[in-house]
PDB file of N, CA and C in Angstrom:
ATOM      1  N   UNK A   1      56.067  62.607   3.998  1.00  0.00           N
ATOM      2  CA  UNK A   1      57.025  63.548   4.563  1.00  0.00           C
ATOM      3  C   UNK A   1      57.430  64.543   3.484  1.00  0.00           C
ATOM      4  N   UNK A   2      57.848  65.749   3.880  1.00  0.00           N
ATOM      5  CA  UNK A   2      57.692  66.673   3.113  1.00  0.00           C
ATOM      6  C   UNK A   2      58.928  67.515   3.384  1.00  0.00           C
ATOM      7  N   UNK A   3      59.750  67.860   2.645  1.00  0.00           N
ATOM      8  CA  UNK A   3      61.162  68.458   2.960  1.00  0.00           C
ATOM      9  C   UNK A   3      61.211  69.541   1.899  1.00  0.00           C
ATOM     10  N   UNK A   4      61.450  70.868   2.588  1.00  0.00           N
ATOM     11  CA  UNK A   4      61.579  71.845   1.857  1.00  0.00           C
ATOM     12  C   UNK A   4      63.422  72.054   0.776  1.00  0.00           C
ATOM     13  N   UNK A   5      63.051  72.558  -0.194  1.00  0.00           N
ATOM     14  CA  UNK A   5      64.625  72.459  -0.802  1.00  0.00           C
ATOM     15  C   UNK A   5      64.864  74.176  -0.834  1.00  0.00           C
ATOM     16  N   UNK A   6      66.243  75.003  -0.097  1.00  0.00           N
ATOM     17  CA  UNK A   6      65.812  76.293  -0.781  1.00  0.00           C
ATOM     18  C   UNK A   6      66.951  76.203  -2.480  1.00  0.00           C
ATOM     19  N   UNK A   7      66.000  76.507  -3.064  1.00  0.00           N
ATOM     20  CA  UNK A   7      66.755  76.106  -4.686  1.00  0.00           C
ATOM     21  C   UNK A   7      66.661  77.657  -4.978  1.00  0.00           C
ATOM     22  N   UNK A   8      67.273  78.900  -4.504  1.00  0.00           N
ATOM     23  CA  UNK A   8      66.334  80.219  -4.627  1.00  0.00           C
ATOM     24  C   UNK A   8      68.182  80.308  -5.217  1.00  0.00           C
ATOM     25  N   UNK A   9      69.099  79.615  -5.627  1.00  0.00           N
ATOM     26  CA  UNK A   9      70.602  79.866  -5.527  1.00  0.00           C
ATOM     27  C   UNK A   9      71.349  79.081  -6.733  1.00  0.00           C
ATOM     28  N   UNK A  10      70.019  77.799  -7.028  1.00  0.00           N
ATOM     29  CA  UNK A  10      70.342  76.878  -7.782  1.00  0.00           C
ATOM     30  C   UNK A  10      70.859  77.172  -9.071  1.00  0.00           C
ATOM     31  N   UNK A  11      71.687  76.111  -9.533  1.00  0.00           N
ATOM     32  CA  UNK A  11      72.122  76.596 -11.055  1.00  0.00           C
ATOM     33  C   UNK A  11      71.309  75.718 -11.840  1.00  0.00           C
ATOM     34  N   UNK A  12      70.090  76.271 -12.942  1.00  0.00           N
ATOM     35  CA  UNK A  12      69.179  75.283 -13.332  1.00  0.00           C
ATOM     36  C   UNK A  12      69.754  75.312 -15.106  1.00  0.00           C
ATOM     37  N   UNK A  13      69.253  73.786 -15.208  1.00  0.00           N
ATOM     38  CA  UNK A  13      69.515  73.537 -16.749  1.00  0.00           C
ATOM     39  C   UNK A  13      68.560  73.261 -17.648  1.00  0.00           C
ATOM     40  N   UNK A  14      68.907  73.546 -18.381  1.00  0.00           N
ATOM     41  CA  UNK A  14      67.498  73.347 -19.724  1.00  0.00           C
ATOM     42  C   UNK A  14      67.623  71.758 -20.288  1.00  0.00           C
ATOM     43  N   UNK A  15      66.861  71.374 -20.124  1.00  0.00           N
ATOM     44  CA  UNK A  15      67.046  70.140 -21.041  1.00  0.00           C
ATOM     45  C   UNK A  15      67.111  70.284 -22.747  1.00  0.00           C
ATOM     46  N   UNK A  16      67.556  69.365 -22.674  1.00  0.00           N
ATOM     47  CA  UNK A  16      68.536  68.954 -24.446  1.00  0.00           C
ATOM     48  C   UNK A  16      67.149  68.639 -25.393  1.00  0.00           C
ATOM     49  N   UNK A  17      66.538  68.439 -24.558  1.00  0.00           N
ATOM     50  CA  UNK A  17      65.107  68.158 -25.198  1.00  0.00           C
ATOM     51  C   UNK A  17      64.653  69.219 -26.057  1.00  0.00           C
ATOM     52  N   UNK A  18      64.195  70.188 -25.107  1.00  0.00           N
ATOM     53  CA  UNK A  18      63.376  71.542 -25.549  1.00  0.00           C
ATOM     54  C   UNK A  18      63.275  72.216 -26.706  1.00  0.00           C
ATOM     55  N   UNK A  19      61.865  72.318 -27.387  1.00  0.00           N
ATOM     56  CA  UNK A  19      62.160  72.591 -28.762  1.00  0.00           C
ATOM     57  C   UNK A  19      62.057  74.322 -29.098  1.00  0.00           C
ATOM     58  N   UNK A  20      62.390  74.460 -30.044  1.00  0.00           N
ATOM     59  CA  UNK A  20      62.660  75.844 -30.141  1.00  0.00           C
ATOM     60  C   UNK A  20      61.582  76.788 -30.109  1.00  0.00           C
ATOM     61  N   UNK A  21      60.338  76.344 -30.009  1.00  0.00           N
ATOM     62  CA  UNK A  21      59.462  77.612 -30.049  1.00  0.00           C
ATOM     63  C   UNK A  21      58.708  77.554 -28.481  1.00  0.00           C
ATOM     64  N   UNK A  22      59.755  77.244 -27.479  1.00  0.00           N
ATOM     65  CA  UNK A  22      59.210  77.582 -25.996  1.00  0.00           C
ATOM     66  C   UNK A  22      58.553  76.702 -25.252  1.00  0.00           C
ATOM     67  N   UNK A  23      58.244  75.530 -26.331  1.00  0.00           N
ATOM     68  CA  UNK A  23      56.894  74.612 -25.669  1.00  0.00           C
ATOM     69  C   UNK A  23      57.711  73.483 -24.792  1.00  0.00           C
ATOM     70  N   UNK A  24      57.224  72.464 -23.695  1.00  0.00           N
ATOM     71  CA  UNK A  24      57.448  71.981 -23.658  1.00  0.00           C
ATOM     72  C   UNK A  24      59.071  71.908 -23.179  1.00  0.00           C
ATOM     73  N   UNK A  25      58.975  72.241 -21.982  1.00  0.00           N
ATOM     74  CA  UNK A  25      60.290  72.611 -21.267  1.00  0.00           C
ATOM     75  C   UNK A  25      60.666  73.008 -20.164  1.00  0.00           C
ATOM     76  N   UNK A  26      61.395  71.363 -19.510  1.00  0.00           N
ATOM     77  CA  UNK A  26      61.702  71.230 -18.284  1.00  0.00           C
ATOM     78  C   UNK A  26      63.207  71.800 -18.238  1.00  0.00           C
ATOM     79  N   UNK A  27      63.427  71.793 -16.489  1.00  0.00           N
ATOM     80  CA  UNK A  27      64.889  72.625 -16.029  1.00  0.00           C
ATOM     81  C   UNK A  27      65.425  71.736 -15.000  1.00  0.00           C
ATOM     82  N   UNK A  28      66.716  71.108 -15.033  1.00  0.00           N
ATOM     83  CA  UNK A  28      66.965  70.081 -13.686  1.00  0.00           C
ATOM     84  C   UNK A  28      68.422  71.165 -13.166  1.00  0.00           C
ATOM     85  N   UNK A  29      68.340  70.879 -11.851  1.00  0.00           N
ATOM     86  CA  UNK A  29      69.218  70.688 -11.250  1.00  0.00           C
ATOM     87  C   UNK A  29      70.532  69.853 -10.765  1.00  0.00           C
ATOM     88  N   UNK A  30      71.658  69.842 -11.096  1.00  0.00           N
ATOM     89  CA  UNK A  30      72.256  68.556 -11.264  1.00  0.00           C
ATOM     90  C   UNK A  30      73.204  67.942 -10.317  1.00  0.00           C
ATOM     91  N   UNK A  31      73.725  69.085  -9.234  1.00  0.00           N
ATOM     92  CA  UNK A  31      74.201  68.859  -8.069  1.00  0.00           C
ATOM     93  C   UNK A  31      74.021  69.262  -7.133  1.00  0.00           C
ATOM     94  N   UNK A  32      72.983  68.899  -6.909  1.00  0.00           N
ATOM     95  CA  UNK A  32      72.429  68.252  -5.473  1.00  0.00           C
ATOM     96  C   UNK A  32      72.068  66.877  -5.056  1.00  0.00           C
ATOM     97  N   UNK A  33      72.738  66.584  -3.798  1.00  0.00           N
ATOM     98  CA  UNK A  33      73.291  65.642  -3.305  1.00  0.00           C
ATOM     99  C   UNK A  33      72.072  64.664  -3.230  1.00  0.00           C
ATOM    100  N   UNK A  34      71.775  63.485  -3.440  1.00  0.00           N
ATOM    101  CA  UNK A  34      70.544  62.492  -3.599  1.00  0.00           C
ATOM    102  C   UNK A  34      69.416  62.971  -4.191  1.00  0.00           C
ATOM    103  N   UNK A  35      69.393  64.031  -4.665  1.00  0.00           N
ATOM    104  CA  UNK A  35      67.816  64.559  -4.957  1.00  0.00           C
ATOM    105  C   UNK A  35      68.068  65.747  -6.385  1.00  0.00           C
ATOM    106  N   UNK A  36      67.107  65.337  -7.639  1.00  0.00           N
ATOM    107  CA  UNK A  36      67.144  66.067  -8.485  1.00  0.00           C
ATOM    108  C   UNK A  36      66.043  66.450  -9.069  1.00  0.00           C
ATOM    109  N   UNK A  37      65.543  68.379  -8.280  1.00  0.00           N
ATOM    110  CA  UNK A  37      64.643  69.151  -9.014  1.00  0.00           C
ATOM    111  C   UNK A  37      64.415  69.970 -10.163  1.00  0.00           C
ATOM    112  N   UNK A  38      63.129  69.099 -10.312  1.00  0.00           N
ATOM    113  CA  UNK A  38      62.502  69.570 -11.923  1.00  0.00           C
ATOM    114  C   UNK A  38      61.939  70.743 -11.966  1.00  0.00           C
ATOM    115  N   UNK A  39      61.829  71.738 -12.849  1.00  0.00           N
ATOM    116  CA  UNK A  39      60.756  72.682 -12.970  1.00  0.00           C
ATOM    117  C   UNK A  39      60.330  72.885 -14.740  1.00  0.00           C
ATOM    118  N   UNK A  40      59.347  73.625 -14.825  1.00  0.00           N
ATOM    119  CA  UNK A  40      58.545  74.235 -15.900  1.00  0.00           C
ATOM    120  C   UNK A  40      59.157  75.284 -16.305  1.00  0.00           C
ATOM    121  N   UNK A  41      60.202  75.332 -17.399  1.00  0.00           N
ATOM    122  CA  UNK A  41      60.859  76.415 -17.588  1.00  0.00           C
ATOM    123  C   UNK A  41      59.822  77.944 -18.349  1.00  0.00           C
ATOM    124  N   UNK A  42      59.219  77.499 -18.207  1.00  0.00           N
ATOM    125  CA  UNK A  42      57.641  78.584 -18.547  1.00  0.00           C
ATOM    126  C   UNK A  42      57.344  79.245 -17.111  1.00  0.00           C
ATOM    127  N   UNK A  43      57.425  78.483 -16.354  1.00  0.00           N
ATOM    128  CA  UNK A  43      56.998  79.048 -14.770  1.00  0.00           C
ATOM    129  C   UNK A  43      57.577  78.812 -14.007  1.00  0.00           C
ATOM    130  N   UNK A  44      59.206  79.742 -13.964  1.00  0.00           N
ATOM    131  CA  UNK A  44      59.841  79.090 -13.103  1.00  0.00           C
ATOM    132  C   UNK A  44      59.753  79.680 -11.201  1.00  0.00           C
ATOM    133  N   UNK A  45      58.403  80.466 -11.328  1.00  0.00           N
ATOM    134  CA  UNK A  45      58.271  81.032 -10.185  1.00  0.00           C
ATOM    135  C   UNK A  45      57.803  80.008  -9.394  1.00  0.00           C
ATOM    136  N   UNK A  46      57.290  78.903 -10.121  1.00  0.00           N
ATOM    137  CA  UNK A  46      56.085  77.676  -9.333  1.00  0.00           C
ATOM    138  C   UNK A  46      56.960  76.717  -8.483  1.00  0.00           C
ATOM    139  N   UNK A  47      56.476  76.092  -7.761  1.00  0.00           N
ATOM    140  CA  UNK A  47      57.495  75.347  -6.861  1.00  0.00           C
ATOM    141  C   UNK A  47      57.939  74.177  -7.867  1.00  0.00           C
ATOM    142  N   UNK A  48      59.142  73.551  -7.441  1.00  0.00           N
ATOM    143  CA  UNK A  48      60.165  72.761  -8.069  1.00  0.00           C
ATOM    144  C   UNK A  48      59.222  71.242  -7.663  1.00  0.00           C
ATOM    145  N   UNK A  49      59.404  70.388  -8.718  1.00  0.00           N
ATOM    146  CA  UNK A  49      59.657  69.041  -7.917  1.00  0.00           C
ATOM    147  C   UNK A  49      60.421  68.575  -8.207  1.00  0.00           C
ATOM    148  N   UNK A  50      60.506  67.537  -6.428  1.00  0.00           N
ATOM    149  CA  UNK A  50      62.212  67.263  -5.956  1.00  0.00           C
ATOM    150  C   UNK A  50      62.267  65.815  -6.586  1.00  0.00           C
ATOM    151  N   UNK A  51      62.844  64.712  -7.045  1.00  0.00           N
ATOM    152  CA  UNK A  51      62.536  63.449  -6.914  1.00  0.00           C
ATOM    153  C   UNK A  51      64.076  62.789  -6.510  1.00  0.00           C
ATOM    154  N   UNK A  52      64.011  61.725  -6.124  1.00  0.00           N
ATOM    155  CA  UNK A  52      65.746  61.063  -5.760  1.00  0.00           C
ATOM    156  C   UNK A  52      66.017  60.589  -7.086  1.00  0.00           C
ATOM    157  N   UNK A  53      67.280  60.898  -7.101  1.00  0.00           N
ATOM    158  CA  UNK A  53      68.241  60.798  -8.078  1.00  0.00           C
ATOM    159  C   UNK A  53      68.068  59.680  -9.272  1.00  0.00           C
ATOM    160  N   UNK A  54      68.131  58.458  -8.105  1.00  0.00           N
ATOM    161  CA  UNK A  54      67.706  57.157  -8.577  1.00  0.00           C
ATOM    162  C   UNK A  54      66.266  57.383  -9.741  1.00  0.00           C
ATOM    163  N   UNK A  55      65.601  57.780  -9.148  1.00  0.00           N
ATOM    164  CA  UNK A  55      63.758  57.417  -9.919  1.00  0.00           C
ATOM    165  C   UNK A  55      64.014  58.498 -10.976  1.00  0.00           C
ATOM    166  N   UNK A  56      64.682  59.430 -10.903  1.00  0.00           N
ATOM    167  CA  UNK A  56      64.563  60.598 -11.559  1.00  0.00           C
ATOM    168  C   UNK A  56      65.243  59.859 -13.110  1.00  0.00           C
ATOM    169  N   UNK A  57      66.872  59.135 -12.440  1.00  0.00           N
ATOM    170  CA  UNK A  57      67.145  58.587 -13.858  1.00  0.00           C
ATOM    171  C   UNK A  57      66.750  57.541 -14.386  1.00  0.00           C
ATOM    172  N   UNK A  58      65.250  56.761 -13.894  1.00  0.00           N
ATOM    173  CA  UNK A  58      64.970  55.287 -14.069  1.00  0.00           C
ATOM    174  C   UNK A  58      63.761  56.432 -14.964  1.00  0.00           C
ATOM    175  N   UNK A  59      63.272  57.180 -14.869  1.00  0.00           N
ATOM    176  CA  UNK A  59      62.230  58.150 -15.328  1.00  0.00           C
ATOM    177  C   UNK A  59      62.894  58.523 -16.635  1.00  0.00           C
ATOM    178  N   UNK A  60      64.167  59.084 -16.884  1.00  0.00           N
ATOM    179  CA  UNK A  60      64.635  59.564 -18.404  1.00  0.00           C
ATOM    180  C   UNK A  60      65.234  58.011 -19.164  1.00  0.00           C
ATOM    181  N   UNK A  61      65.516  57.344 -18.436  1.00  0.00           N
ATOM    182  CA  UNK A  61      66.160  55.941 -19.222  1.00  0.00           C
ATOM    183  C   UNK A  61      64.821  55.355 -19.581  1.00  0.00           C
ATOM    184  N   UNK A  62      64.067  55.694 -19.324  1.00  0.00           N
ATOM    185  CA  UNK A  62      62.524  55.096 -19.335  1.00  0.00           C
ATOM    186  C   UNK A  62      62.213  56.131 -21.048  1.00  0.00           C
ATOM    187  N   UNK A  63      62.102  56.899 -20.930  1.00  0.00           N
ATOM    188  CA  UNK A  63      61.864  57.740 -21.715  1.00  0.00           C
ATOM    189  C   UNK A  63      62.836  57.815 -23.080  1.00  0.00           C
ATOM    190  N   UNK A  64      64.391  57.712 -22.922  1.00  0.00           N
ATOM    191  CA  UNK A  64      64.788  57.362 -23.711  1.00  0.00           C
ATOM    192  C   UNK A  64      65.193  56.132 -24.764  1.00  0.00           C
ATOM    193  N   UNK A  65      64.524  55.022 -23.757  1.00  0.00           N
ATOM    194  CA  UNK A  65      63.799  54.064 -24.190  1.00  0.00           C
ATOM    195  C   UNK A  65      62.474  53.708 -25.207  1.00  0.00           C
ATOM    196  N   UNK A  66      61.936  54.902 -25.082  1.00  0.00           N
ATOM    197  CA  UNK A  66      60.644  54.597 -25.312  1.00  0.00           C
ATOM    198  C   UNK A  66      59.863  53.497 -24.871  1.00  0.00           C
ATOM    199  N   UNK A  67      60.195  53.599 -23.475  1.00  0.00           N
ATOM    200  CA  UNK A  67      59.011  52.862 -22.921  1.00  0.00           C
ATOM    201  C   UNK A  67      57.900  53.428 -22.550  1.00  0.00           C
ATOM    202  N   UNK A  68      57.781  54.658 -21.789  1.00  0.00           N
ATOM    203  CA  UNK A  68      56.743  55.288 -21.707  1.00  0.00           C
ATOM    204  C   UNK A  68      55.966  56.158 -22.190  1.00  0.00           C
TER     205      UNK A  68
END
């Protein structure tokens, strides 16, 4: 199933990550209600992906873990 988001309004954020010479750099969205979209802050014309909230933060606790 496939659900369109219009994010054409969204207030997007840079992650804390991103290093200074452009590379490597995602953009989340942070309030919206069950669902938080990612983009390519290089291309932010390309479509977003959406993921639920939940997986999205089992995905960075994962990461700031170094588990994955």
């Amino acid at each position: 199933m496939s659900i369109d988001y219009d994010l054409s309004t969204a207030t997007w954020r840079k992650s804390s990550y991103t290093n200074g010479d452009g590379g490597a750099c995602v953009e989340i969205v942070d309030d919206l209600p069950g669902v938080t979209p990612v983009r390519d802050s290089k291309a932010p014309e390309r479509p977003a992906l959406v993921f639920p909230n939940a997986g999205w933060s089992a995905f960075v606790t994962a990461v700031k873990d170094n588990v994955l």
